[in-house]
PDB file of N, CA and C in Angstrom:
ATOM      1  N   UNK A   1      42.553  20.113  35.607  1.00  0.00           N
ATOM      2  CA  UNK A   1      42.158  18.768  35.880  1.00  0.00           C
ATOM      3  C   UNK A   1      41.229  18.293  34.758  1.00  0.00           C
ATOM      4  N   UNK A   2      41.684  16.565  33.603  1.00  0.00           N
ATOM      5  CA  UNK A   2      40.399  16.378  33.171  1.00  0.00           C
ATOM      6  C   UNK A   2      39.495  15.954  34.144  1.00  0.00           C
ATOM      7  N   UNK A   3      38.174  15.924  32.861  1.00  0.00           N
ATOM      8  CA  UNK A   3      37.088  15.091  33.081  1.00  0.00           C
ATOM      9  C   UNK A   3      36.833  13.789  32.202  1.00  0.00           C
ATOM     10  N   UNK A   4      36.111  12.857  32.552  1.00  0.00           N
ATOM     11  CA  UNK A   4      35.994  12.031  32.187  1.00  0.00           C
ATOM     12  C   UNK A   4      34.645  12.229  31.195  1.00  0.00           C
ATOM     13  N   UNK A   5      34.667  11.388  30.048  1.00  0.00           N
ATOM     14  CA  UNK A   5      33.613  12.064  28.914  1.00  0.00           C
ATOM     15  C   UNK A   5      33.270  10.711  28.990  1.00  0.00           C
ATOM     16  N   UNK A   6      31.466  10.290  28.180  1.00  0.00           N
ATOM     17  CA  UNK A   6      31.161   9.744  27.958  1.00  0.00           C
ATOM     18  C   UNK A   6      31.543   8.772  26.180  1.00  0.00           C
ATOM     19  N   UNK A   7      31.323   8.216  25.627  1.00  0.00           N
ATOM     20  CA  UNK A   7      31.535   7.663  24.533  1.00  0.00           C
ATOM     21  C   UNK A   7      30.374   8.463  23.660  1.00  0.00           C
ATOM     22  N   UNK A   8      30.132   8.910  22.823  1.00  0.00           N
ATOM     23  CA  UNK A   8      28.911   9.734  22.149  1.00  0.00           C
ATOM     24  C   UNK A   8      28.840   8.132  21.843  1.00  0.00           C
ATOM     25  N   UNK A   9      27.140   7.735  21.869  1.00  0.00           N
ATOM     26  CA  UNK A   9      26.406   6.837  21.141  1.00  0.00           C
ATOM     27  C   UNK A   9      26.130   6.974  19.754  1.00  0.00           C
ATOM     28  N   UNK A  10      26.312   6.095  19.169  1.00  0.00           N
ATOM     29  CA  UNK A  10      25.483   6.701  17.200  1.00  0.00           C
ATOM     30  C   UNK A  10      24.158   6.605  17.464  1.00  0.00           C
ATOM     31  N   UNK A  11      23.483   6.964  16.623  1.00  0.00           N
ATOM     32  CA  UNK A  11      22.102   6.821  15.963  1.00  0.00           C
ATOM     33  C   UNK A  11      22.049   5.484  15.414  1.00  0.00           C
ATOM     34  N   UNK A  12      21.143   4.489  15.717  1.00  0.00           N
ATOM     35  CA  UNK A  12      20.912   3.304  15.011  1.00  0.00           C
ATOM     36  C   UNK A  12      19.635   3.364  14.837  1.00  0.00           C
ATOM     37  N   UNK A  13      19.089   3.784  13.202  1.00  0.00           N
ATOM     38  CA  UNK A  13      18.228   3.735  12.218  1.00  0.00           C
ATOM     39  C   UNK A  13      17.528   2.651  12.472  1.00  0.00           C
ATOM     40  N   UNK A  14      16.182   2.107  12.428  1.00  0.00           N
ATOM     41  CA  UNK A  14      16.132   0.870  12.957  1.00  0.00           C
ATOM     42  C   UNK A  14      15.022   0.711  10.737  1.00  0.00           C
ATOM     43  N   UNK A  15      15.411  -0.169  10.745  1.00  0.00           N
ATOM     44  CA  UNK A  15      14.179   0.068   9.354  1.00  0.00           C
ATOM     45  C   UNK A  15      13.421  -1.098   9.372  1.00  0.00           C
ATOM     46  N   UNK A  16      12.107  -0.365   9.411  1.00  0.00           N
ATOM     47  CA  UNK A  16      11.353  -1.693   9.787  1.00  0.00           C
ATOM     48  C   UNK A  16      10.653  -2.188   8.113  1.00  0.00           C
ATOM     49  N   UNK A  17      10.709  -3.381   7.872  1.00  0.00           N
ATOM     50  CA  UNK A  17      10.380  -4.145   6.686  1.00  0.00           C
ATOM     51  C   UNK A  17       8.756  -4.249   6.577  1.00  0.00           C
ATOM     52  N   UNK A  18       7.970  -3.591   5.733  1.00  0.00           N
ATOM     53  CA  UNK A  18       6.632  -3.828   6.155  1.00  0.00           C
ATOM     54  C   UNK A  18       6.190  -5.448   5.628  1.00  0.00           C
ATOM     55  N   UNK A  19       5.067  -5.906   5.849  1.00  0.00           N
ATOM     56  CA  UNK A  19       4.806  -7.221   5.758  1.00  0.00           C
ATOM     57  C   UNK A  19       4.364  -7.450   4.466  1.00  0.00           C
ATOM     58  N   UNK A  20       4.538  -8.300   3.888  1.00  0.00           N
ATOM     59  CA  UNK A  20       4.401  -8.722   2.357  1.00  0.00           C
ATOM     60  C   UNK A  20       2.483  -9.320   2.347  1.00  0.00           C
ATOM     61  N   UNK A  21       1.911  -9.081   0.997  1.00  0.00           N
ATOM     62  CA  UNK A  21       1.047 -10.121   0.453  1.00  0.00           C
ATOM     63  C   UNK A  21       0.862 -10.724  -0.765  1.00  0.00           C
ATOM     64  N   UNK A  22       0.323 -11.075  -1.249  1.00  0.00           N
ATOM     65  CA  UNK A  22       0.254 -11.913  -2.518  1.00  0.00           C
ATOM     66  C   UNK A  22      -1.269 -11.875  -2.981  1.00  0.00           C
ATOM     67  N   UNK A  23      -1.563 -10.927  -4.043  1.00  0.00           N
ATOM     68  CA  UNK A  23      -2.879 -10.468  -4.182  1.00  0.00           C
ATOM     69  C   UNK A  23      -2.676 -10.316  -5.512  1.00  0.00           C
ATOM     70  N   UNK A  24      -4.421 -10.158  -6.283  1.00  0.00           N
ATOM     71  CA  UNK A  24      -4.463 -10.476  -8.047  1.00  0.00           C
ATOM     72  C   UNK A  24      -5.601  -9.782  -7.977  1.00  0.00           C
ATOM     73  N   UNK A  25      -5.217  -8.711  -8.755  1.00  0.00           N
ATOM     74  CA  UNK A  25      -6.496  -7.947  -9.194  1.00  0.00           C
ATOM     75  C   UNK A  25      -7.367  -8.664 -10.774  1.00  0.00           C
ATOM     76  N   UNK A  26      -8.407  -8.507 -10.476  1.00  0.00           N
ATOM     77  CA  UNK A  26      -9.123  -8.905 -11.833  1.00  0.00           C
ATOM     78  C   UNK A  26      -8.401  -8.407 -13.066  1.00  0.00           C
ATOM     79  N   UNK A  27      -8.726  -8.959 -14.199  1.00  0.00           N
ATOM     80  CA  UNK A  27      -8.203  -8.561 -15.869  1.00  0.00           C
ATOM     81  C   UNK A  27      -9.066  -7.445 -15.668  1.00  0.00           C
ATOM     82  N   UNK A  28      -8.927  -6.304 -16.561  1.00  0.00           N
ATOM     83  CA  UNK A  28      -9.256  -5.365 -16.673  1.00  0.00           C
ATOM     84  C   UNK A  28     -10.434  -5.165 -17.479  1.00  0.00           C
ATOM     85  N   UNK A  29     -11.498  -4.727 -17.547  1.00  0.00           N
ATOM     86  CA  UNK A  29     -12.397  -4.693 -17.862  1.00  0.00           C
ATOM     87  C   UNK A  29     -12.988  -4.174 -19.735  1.00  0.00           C
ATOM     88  N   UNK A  30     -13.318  -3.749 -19.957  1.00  0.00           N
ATOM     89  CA  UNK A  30     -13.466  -2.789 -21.378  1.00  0.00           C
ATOM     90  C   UNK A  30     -13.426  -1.432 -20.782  1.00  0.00           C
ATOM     91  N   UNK A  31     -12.374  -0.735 -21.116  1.00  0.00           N
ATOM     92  CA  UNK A  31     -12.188   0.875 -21.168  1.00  0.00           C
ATOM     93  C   UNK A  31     -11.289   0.689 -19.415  1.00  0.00           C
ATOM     94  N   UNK A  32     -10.922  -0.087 -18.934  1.00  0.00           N
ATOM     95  CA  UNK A  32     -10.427  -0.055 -17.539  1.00  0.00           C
ATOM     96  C   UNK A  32      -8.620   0.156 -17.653  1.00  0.00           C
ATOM     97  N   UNK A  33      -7.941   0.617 -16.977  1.00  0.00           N
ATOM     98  CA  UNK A  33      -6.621   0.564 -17.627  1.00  0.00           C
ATOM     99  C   UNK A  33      -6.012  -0.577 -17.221  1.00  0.00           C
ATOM    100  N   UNK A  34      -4.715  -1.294 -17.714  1.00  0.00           N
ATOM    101  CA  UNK A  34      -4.338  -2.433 -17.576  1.00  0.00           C
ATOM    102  C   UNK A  34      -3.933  -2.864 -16.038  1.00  0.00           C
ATOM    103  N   UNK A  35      -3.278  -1.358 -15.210  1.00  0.00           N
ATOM    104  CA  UNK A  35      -2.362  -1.365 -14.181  1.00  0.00           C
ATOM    105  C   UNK A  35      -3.224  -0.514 -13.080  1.00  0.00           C
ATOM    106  N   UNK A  36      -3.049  -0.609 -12.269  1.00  0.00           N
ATOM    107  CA  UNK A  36      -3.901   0.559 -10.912  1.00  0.00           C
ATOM    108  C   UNK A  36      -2.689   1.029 -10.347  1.00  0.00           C
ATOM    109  N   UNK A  37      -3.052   2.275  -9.836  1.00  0.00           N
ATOM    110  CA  UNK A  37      -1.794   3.057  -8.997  1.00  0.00           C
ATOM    111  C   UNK A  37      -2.216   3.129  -7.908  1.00  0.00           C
ATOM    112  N   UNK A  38      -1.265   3.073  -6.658  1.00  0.00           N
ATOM    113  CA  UNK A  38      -1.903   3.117  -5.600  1.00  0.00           C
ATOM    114  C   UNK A  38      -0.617   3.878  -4.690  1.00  0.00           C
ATOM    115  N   UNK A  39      -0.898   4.793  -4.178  1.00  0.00           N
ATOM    116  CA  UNK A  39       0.346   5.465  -3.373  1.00  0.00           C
ATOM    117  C   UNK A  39      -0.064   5.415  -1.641  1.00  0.00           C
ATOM    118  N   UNK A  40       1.200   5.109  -1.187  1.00  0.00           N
ATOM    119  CA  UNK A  40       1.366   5.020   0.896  1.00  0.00           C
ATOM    120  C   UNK A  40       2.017   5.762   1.194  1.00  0.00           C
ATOM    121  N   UNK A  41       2.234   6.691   2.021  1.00  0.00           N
ATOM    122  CA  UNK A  41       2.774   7.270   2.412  1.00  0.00           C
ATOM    123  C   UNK A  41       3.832   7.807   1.404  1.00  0.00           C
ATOM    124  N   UNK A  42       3.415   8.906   0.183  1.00  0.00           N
ATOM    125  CA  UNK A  42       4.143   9.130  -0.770  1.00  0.00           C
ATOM    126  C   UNK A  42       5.355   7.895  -1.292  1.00  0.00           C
ATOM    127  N   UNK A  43       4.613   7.183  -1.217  1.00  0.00           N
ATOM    128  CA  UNK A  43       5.638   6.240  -2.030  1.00  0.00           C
ATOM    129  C   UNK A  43       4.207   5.471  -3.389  1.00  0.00           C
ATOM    130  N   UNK A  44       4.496   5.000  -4.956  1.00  0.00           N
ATOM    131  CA  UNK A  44       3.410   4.754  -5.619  1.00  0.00           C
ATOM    132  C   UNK A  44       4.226   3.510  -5.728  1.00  0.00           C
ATOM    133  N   UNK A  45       3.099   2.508  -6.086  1.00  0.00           N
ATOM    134  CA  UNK A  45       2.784   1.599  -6.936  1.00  0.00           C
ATOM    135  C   UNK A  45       1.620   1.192  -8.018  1.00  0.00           C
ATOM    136  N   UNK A  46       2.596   0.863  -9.116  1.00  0.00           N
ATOM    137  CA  UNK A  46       1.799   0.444 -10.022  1.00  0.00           C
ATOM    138  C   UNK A  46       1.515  -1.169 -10.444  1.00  0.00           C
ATOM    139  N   UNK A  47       0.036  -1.670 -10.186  1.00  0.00           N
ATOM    140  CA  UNK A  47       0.225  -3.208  -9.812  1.00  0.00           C
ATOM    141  C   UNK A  47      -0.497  -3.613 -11.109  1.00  0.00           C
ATOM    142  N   UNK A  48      -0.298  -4.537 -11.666  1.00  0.00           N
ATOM    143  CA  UNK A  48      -0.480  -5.340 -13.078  1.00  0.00           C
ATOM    144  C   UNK A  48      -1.789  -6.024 -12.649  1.00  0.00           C
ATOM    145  N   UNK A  49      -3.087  -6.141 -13.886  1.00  0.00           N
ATOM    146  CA  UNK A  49      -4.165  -6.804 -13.214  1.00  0.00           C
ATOM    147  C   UNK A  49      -3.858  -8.199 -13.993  1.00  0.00           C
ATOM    148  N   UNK A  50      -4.352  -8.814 -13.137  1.00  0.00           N
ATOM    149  CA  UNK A  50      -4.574 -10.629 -13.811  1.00  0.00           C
ATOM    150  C   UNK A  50      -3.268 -11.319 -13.511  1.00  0.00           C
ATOM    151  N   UNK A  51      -2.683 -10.864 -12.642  1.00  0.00           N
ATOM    152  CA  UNK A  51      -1.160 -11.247 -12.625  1.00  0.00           C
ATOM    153  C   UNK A  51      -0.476 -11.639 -10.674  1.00  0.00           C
ATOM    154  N   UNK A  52      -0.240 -12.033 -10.232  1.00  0.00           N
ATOM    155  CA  UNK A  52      -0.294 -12.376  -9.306  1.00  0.00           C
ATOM    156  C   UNK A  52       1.051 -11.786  -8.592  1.00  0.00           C
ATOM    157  N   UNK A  53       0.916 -10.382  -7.841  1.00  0.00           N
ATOM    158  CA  UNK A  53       1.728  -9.823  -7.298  1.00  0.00           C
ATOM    159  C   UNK A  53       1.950  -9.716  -5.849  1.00  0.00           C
ATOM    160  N   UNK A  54       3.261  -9.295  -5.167  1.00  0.00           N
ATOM    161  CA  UNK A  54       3.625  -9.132  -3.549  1.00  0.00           C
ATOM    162  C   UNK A  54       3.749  -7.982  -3.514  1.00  0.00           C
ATOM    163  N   UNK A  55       2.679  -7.550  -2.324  1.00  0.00           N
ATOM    164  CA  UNK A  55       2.885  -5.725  -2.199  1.00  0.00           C
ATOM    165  C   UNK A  55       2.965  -5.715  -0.456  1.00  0.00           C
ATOM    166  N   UNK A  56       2.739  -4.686  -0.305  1.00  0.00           N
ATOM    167  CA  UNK A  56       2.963  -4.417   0.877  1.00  0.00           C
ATOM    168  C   UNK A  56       1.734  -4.237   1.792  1.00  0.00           C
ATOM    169  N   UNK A  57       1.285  -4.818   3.249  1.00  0.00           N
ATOM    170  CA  UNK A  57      -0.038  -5.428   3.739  1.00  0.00           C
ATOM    171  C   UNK A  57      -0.796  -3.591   3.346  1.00  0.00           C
ATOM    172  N   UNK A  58      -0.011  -2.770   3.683  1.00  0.00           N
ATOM    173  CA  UNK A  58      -0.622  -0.952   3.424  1.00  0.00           C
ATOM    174  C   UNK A  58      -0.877  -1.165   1.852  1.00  0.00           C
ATOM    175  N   UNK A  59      -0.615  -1.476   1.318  1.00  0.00           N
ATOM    176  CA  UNK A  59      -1.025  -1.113  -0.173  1.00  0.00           C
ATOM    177  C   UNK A  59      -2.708  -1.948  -0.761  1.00  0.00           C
ATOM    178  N   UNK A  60      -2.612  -3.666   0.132  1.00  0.00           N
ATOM    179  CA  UNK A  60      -3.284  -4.236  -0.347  1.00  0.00           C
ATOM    180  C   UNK A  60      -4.864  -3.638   0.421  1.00  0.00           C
ATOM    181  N   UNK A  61      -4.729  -2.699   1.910  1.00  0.00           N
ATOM    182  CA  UNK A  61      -5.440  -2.581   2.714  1.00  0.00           C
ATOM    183  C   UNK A  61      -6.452  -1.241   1.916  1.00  0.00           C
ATOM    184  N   UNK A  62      -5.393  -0.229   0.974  1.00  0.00           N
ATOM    185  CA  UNK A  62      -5.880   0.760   0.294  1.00  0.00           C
ATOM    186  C   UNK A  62      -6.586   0.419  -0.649  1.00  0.00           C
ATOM    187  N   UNK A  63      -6.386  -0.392  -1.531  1.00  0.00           N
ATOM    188  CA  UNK A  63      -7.125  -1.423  -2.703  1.00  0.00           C
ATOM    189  C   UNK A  63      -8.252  -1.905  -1.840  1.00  0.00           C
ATOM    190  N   UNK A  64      -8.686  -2.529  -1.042  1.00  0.00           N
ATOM    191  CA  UNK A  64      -9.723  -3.497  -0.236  1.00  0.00           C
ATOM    192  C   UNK A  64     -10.669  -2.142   0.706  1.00  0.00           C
ATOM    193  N   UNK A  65     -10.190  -1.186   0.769  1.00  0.00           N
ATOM    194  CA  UNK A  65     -10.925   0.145   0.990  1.00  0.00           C
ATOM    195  C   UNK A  65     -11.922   0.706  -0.252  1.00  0.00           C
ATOM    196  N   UNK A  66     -10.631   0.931  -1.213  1.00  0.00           N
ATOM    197  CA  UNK A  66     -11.353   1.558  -2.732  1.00  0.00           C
ATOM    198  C   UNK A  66     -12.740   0.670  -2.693  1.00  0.00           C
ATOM    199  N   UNK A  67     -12.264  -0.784  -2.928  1.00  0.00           N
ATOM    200  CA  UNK A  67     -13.515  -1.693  -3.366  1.00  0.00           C
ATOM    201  C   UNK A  67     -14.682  -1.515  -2.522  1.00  0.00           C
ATOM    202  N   UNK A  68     -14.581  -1.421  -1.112  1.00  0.00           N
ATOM    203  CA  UNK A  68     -15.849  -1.341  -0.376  1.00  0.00           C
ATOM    204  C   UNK A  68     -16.360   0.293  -0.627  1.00  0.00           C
ATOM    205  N   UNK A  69     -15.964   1.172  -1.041  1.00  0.00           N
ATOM    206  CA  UNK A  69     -16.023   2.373  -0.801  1.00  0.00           C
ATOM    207  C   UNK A  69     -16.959   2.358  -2.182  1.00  0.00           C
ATOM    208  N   UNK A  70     -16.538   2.007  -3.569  1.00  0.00           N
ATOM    209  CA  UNK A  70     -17.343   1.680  -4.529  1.00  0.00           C
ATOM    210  C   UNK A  70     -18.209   1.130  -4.442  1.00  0.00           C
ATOM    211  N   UNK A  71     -18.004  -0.212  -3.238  1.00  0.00           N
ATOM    212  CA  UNK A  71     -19.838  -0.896  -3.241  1.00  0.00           C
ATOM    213  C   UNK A  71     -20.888   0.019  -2.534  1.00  0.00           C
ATOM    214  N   UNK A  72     -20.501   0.755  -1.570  1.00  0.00           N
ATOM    215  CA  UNK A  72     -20.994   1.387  -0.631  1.00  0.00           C
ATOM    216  C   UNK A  72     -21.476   2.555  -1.850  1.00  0.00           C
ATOM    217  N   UNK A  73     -20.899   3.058  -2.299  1.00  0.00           N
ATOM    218  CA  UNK A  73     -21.658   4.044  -3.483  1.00  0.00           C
ATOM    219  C   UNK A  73     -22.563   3.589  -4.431  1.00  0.00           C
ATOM    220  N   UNK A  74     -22.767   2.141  -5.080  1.00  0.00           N
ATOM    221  CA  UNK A  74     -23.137   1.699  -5.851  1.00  0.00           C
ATOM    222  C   UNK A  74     -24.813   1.211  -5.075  1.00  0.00           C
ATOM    223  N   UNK A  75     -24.407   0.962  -3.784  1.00  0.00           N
ATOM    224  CA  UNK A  75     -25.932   0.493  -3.031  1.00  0.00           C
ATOM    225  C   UNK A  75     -26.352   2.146  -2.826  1.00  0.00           C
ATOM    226  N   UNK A  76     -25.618   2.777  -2.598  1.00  0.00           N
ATOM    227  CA  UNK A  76     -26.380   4.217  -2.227  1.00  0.00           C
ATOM    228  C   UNK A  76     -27.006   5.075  -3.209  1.00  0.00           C
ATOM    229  N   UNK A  77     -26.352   4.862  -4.427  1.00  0.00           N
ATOM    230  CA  UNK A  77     -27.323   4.708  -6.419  1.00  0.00           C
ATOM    231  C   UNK A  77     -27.897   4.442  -6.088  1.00  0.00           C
ATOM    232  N   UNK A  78     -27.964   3.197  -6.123  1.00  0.00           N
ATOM    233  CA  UNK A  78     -29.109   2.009  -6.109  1.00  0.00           C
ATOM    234  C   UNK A  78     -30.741   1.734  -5.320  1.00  0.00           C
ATOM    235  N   UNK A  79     -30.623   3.024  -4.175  1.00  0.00           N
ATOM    236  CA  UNK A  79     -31.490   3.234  -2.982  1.00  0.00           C
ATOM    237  C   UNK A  79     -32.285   4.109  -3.598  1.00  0.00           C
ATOM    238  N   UNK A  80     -31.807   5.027  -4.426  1.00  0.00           N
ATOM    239  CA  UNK A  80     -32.365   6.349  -4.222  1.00  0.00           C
ATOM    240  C   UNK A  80     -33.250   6.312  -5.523  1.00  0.00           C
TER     241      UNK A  80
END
């Protein structure tokens, strides 16, 4: 006697698009390099300064970390 089988379902990958921004790092300073690298989740980017680029909201959030993380060191110099 058969049985009645189900249909196997596929796998549907879902890929989620992360959210875009539009951010400009300063010109680069004397002795600063032209480009900054910044890596997410093993993936890098390299973003151009003075130039007005779309990255991804994780990339711009790692950049806006660095910067406070530098001020936060620079007042803690600055105390002692």
């Amino acid at each position: 006697m058969a049985t009645a089988t189900k249909p196997k379902e596929e796998a549907v990958e879902t890929v989620k698009v992360p959210e875009t921004v539009m951010i400009r790092l300063p010109r680069a300073s004397y002795g600063e390099e032209e480009t900054v690298f910044v890596g997410v989740n093993g993936k890098g980017y390299r973003i151009q300064r003075g130039v007005d680029v779309e990255v991804p909201r994780s990339v711009a959030e790692v950049l806006r970390n660095s910067e406070e993380a530098k001020d936060a060191a620079l007042r803690y110099a600055g105390s002692r």
